[in-house]
Every structure is written in C-alpha cells, then in structure tokens.
Protein backbone atom coordinates (compact mmCIF):
# COMPACT_ATOMS: atom_id res chain seq x y z
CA UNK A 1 28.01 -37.27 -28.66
CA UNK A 2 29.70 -35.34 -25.58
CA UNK A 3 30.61 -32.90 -28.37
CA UNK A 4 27.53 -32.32 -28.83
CA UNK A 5 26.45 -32.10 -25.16
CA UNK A 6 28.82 -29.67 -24.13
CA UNK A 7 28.06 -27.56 -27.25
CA UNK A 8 24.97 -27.36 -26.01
CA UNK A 9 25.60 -26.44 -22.50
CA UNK A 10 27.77 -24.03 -23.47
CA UNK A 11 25.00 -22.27 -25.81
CA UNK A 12 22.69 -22.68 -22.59
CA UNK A 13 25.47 -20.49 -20.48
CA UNK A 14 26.10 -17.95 -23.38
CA UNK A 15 22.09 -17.39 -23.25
CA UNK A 16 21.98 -17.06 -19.91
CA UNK A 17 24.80 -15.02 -19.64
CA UNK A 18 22.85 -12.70 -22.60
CA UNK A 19 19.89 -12.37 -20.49
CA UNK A 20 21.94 -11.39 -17.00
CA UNK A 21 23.81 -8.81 -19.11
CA UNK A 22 20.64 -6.97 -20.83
CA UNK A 23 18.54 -7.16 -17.70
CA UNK A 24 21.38 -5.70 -16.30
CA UNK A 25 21.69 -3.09 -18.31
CA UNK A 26 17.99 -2.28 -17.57
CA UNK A 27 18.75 -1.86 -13.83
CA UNK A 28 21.32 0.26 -14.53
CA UNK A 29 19.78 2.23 -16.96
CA UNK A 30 16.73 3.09 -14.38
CA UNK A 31 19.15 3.53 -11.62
CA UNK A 32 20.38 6.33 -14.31
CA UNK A 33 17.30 7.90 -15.08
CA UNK A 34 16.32 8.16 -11.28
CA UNK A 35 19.61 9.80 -10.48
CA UNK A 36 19.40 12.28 -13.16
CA UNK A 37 15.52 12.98 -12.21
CA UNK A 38 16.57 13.71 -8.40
CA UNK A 39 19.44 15.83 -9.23
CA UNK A 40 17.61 17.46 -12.05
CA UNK A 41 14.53 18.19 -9.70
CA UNK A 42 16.52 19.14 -6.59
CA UNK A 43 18.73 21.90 -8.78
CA UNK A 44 15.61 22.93 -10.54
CA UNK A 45 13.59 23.40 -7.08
CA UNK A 46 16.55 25.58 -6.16
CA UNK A 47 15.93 28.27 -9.22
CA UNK A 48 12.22 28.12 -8.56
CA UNK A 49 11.66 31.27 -7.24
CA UNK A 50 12.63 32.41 -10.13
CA UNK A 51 10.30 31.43 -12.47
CA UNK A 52 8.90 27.96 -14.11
CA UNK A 53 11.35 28.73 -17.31
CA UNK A 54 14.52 29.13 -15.28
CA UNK A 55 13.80 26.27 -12.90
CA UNK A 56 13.15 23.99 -15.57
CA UNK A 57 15.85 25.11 -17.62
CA UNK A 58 18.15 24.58 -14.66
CA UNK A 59 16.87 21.05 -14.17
CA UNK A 60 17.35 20.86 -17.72
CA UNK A 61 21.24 21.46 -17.95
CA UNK A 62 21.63 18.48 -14.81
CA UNK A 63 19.76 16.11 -16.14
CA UNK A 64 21.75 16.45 -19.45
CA UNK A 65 24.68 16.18 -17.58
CA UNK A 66 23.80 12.89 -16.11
CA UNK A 67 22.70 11.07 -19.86
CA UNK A 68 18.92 12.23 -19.57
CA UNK A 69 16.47 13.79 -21.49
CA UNK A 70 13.83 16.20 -20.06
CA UNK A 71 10.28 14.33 -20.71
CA UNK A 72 8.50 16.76 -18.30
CA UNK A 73 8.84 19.66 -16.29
CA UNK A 74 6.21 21.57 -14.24
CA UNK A 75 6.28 24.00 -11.64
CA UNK A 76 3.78 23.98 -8.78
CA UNK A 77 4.10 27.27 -6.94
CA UNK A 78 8.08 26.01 -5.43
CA UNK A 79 7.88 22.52 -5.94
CA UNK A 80 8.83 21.39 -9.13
CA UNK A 81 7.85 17.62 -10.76
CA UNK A 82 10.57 16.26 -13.23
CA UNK A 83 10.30 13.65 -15.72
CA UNK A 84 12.96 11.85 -17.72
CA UNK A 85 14.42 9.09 -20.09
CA UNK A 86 17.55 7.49 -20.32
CA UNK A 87 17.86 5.52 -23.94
CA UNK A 88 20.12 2.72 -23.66
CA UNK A 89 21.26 -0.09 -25.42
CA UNK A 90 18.91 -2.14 -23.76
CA UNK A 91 15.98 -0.13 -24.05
CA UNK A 92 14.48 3.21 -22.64
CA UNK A 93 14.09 3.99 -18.56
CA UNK A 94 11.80 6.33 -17.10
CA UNK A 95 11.61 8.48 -13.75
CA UNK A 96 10.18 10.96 -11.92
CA UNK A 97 11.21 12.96 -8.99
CA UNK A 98 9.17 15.83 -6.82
CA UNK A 99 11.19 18.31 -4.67
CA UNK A 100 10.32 21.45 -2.81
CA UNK A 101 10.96 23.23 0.18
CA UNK A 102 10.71 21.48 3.31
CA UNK A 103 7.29 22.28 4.93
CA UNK A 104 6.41 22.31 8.94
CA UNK A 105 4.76 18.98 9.81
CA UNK A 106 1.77 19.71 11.37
C-alpha cells in the first residue's frame, strides 16, 4: 500500500511540476514577444522619416533578431504601431508596442 501512495504523490509532483514548467514557458514567451515589439517599434520609429516601408522594414530586421515575427506594422505620420508573435513550445504570445517622438506636454 505505501507503494502505492507514494507512487501517487510522486505522479501528483511530476503534474505539478508539468504545469509550473509550461505556464512558465508562457511568461517567458510574452516577456519575448514584448521585448521584441519595443525594440522592433523603437528602431522602426527611428527610420520613420523615411518612409512607412523602411521603418517597418527596420522594425522588421529587430524583431527577427529577437525570435519574432512581424504580425503588423503601420505608420502614423512618425509614430509607428508594431505587432508581433513569438511561437513557442508552449503556445503562441502576442504584443504590441507604440513609439514616436516625444511631444511637448501641454
């Protein structure tokens, strides 16, 4: 009988230990995909006097770098809004970041 029992604790700490890991990997996953939207938008704002096509392709190349795809990308006269996913293991994370030029509060 304690065979038993402590085969079945241990199969309650090995499912536990499942669920810690994968929700885990979630958090870090959208801790990914945020990084790699900020970096991507803040790199992308930079080009954006240049055009929508250089600014997102800019954005484009950083996200990349970071593990991301490019979901979205849209200029707004300098301030560009950037969308992306990170695919995991554990499942798909999403983000999106604004950035611009600093404006005068008024």
């Amino acid at each position: 009988m304690s065979s038993l029992y402590a085969l079945g604790v241990g199969l309650v700490f090995v499912a536990a230990g499942t669920v810690v890991a994968v929700d885990g990997a979630h958090l870090v996953a959208r801790e990914q995909a945020r990084t790699a939207a900020d970096l991507g938008a803040l790199a992308g704002a930079a080009a954006a006097i240049e055009g929508a096509a250089a600014a997102c392709e800019r954005a484009g190349r950083i996200v990349a770098a970071n593990a991301a795809t490019v979901t979205a990308c849209r200029l707004d006269g300098l301030d560009l809004t950037l969308s992306v996913q990170v695919v995991t293991g554990a499942g798909a994370a999403e983000a999106t970041a604004v950035a611009g030029p600093v404006r005068e509060a008024t």
